[in-house]
Protein backbone atom coordinates (compact mmCIF):
# COMPACT_ATOMS: atom_id res chain seq x y z
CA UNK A 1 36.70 16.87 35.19
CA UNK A 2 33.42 15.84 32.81
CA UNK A 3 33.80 14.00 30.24
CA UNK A 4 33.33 14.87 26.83
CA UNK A 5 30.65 13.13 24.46
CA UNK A 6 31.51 13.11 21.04
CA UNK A 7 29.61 11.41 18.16
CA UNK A 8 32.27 9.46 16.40
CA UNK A 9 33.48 11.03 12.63
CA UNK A 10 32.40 9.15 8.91
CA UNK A 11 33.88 9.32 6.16
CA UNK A 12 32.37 8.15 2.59
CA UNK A 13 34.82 7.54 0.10
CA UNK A 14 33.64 6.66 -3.14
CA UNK A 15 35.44 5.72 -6.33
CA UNK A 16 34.25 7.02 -9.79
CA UNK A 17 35.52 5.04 -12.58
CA UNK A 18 35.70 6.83 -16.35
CA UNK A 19 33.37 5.61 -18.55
CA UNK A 20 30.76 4.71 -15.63
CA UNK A 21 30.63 7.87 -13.84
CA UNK A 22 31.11 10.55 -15.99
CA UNK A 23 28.28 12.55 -15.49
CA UNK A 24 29.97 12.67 -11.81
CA UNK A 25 33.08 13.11 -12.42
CA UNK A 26 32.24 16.18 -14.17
CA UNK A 27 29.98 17.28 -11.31
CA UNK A 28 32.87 16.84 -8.63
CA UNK A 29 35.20 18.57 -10.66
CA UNK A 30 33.29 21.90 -10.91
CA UNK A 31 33.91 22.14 -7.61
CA UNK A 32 37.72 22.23 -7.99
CA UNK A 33 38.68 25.52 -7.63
CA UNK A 34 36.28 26.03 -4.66
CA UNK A 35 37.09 27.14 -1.29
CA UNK A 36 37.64 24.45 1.28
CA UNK A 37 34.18 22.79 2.56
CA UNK A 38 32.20 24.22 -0.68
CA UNK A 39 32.73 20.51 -2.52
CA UNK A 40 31.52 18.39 0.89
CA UNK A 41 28.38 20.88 1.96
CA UNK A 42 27.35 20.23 -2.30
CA UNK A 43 27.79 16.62 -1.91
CA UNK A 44 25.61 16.59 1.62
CA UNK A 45 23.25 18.72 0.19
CA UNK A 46 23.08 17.02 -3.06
CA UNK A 47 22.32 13.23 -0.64
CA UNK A 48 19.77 14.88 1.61
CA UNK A 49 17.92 16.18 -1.52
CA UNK A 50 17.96 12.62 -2.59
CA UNK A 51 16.67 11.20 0.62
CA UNK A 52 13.93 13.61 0.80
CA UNK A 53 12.69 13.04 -2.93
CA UNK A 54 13.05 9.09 -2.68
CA UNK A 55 10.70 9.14 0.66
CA UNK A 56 8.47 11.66 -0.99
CA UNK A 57 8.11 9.50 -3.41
CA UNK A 58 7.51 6.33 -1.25
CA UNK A 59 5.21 7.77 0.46
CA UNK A 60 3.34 9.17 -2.90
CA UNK A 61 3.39 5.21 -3.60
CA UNK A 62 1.67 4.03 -0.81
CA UNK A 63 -0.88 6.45 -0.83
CA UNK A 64 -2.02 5.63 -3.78
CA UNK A 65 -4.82 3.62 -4.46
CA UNK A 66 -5.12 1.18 -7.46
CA UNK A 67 -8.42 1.13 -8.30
CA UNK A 68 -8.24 -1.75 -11.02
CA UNK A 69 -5.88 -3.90 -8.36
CA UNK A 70 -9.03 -3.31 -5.75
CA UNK A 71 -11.51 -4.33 -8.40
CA UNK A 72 -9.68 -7.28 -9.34
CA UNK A 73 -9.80 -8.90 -5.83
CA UNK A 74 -13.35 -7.95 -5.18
CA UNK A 75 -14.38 -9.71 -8.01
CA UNK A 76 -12.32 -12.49 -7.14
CA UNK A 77 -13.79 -12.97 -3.77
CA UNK A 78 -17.52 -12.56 -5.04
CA UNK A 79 -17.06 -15.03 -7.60
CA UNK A 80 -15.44 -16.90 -5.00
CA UNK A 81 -17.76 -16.67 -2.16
CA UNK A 82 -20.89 -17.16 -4.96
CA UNK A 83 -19.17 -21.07 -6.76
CA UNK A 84 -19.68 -21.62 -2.97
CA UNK A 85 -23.28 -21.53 -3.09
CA UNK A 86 -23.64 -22.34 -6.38
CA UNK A 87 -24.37 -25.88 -5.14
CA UNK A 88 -26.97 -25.39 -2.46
CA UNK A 89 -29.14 -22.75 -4.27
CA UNK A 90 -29.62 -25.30 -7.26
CA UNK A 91 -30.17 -28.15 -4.49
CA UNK A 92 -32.49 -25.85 -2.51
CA UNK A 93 -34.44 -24.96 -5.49
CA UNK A 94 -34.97 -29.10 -6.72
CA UNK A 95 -36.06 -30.38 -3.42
CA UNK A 96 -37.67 -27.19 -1.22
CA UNK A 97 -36.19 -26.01 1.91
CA UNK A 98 -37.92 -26.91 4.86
CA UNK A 99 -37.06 -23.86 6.82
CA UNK A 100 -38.63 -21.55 4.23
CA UNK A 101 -42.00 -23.62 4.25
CA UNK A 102 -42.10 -23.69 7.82
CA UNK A 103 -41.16 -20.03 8.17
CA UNK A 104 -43.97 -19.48 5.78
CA UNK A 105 -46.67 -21.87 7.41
CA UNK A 106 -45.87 -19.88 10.96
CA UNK A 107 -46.30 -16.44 8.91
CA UNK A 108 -49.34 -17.50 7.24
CA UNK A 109 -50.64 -18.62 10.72
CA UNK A 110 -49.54 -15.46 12.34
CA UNK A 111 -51.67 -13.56 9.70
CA UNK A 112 -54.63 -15.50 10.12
CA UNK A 113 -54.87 -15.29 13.55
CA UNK A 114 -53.73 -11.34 14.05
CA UNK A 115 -56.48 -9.27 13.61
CA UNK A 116 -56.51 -5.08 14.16
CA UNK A 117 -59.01 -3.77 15.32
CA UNK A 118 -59.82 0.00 15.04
């Protein structure tokens, strides 16, 4: 004989208190006089609608970009990244970098001695 796989049941039961949950109370009740099943398949449908607007919306969220939030850190990070070399451009401009003048001296050489002819 095969065995049968079920999917155990839920339930949800939820309280609604007077005073707090009016505006549901009132919704369940319309359903009062309803055939059997018509007040469970509105409440299912009614939390599957919510599901798919809250992750619509989520994902609405992270698609967005904030523009000023991006411009913020950028700024941050150049201003950053420049107090860095604040120091050595003002050090480098007092007492001369060597590399430059001796990337200069072999460029002026190079010039001097490369000659095109035609």
């Amino acid at each position: 004989m095969a065995r049968r796989t079920t999917t155990a049941l839920k339930t949800l039961k939820i309280r609604l208190y007077p005073g707090l949950d009016n505006d549901l109370i009132a919704w369940v009740e319309q359903f009062d006089d309803q055939p059997y099943g018509v007040k469970s398949q509105s409440i299912k449908n009614t939390l599957r609608q919510g599901i798919r607007e809250s992750t619509d919306q989520a994902m609405e969220t992270e698609s967005v970009l904030d523009l000023s939030e991006i411009r913020r850190v950028i700024e941050a990070s150049v201003a950053s990244a420049m107090s860095r070399f604040e120091g050595q451009l003002a050090v480098a401009a007092i007492t001369g970098n060597r590399e430059d003048d001796e990337t200069e001296d072999l460029l002026d050489a190079l010039g001097s001695a490369l000659i095109l002819d035609e």
